[in-house]
C-alpha atoms as a PDB file:
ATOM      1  CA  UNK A   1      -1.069   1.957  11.881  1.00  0.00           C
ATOM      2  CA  UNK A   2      -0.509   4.212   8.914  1.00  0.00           C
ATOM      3  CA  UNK A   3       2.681   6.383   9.911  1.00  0.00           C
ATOM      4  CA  UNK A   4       5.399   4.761   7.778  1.00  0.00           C
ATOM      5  CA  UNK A   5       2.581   3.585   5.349  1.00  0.00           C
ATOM      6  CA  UNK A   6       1.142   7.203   4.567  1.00  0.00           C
ATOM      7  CA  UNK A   7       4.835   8.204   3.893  1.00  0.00           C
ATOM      8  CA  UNK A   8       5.577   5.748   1.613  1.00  0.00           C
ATOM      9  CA  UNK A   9       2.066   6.597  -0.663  1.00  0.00           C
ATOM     10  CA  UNK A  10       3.005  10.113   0.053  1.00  0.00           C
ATOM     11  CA  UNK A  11       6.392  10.278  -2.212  1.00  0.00           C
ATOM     12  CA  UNK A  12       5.463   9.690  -5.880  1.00  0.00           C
ATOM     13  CA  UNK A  13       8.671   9.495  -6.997  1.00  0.00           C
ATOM     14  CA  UNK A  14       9.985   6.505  -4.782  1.00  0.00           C
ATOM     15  CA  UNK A  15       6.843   5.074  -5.777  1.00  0.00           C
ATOM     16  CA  UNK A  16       7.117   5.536  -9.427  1.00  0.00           C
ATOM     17  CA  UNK A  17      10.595   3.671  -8.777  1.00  0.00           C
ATOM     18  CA  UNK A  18       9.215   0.667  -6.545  1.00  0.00           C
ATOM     19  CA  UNK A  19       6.316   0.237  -9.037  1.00  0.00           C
ATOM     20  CA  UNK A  20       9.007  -1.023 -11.681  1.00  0.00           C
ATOM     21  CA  UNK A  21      10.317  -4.111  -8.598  1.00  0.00           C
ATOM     22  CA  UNK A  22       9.155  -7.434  -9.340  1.00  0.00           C
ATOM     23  CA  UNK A  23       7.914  -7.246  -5.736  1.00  0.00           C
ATOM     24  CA  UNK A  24       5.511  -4.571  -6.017  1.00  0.00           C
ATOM     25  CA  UNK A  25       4.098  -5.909  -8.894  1.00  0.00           C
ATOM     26  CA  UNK A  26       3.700  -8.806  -7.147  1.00  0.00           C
ATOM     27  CA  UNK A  27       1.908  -7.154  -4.299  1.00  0.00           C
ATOM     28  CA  UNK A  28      -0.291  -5.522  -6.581  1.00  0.00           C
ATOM     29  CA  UNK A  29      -1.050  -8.684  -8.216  1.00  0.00           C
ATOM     30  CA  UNK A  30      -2.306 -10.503  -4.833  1.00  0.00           C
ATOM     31  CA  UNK A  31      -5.622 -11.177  -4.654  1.00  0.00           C
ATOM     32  CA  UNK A  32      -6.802  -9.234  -1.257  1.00  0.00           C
ATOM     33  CA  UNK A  33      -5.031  -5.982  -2.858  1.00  0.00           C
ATOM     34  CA  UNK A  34      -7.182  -6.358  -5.933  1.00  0.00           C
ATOM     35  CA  UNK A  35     -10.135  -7.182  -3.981  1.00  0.00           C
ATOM     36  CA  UNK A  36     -10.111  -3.699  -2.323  1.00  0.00           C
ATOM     37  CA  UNK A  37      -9.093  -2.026  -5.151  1.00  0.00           C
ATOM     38  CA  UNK A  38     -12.355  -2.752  -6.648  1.00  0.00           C
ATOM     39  CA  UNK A  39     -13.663  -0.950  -3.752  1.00  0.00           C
ATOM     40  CA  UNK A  40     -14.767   2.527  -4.682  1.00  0.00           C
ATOM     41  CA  UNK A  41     -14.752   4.133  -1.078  1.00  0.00           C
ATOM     42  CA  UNK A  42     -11.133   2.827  -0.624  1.00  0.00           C
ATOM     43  CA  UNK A  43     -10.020   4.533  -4.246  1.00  0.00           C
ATOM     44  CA  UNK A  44     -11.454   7.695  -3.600  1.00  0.00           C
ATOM     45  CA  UNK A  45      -9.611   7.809  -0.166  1.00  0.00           C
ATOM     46  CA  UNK A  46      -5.999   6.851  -1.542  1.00  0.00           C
ATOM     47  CA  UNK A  47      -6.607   9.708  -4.606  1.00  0.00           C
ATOM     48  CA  UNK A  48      -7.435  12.274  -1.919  1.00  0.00           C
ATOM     49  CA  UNK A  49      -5.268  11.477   0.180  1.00  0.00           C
ATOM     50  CA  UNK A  50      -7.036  10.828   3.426  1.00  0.00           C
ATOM     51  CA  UNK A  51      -5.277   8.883   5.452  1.00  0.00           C
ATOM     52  CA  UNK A  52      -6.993   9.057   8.222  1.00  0.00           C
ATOM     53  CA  UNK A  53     -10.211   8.494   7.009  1.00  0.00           C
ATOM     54  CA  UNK A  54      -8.258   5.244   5.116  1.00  0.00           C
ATOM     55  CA  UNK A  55      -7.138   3.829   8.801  1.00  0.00           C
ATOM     56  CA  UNK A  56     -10.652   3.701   9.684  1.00  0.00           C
ATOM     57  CA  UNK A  57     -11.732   1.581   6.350  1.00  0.00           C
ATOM     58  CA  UNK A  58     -12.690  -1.971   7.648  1.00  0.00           C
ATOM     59  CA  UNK A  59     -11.593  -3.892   4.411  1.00  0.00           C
ATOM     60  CA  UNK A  60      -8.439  -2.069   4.449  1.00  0.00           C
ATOM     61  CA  UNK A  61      -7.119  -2.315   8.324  1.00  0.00           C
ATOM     62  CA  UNK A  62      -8.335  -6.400   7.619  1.00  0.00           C
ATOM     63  CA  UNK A  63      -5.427  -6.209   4.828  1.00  0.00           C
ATOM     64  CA  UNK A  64      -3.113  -4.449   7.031  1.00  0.00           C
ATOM     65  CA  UNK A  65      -3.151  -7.140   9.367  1.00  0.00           C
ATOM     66  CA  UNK A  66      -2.406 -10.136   6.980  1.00  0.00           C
ATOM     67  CA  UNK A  67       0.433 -11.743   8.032  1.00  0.00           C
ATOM     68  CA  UNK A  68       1.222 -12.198   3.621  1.00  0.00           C
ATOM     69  CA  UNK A  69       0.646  -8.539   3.675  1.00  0.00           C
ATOM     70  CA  UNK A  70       3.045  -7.516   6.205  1.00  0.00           C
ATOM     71  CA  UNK A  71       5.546  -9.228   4.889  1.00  0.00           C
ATOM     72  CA  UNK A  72       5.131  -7.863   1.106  1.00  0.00           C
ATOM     73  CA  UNK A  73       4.762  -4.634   2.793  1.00  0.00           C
ATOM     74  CA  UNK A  74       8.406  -4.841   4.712  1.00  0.00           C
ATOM     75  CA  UNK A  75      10.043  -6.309   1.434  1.00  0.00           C
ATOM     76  CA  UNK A  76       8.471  -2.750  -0.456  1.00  0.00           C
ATOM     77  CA  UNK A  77      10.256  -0.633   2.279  1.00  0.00           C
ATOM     78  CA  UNK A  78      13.736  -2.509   2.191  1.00  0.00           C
ATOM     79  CA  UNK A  79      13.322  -1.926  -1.435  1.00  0.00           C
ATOM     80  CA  UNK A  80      12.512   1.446  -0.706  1.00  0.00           C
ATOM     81  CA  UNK A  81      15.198   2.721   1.597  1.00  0.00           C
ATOM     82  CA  UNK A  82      17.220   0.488  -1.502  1.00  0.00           C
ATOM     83  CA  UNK A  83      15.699   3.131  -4.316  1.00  0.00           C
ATOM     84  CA  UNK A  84      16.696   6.440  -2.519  1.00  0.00           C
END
């Protein structure tokens, strides 16, 4: 579930890039992601870095499998593969 996912959080600097694109901030901006970012668990995960642990997170595998966020999700990595 993570593979591609994990990548993408893993290189900062194509991240740094995407977080300027209208469509990340719009991600960011929908409601389910800032419900679990309140979540402290979930925050502490992403800042460590454990993925693993992170597929296992009920809130966040519910968000993974939102058909809204699927499709922000696959608009971030065309505009990722677009940033290289």
């Amino acid at each position: 579930m993570l593979g591609e996912f994990s990548n993408f959080f893993g290189d900062l600097n194509q991240l740094l890039k995407l977080a300027k694109k209208p469509e990340f901030q719009q991600f960011l901006a929908n409601p389910k992601v800032q419900e679990l970012m309140k979540d402290e668990l979930f925050r502490k995960l992403v800042q460590e870095k454990k993925f693993l642990k992170l597929a296992t997170h009920k809130q966040f595998q519910e968000l993974m499998r939102d058909p809204e966020i699927q499709t922000s999700l696959e608009n971030l990595k065309r505009n990722a593969s677009h940033a290289k």
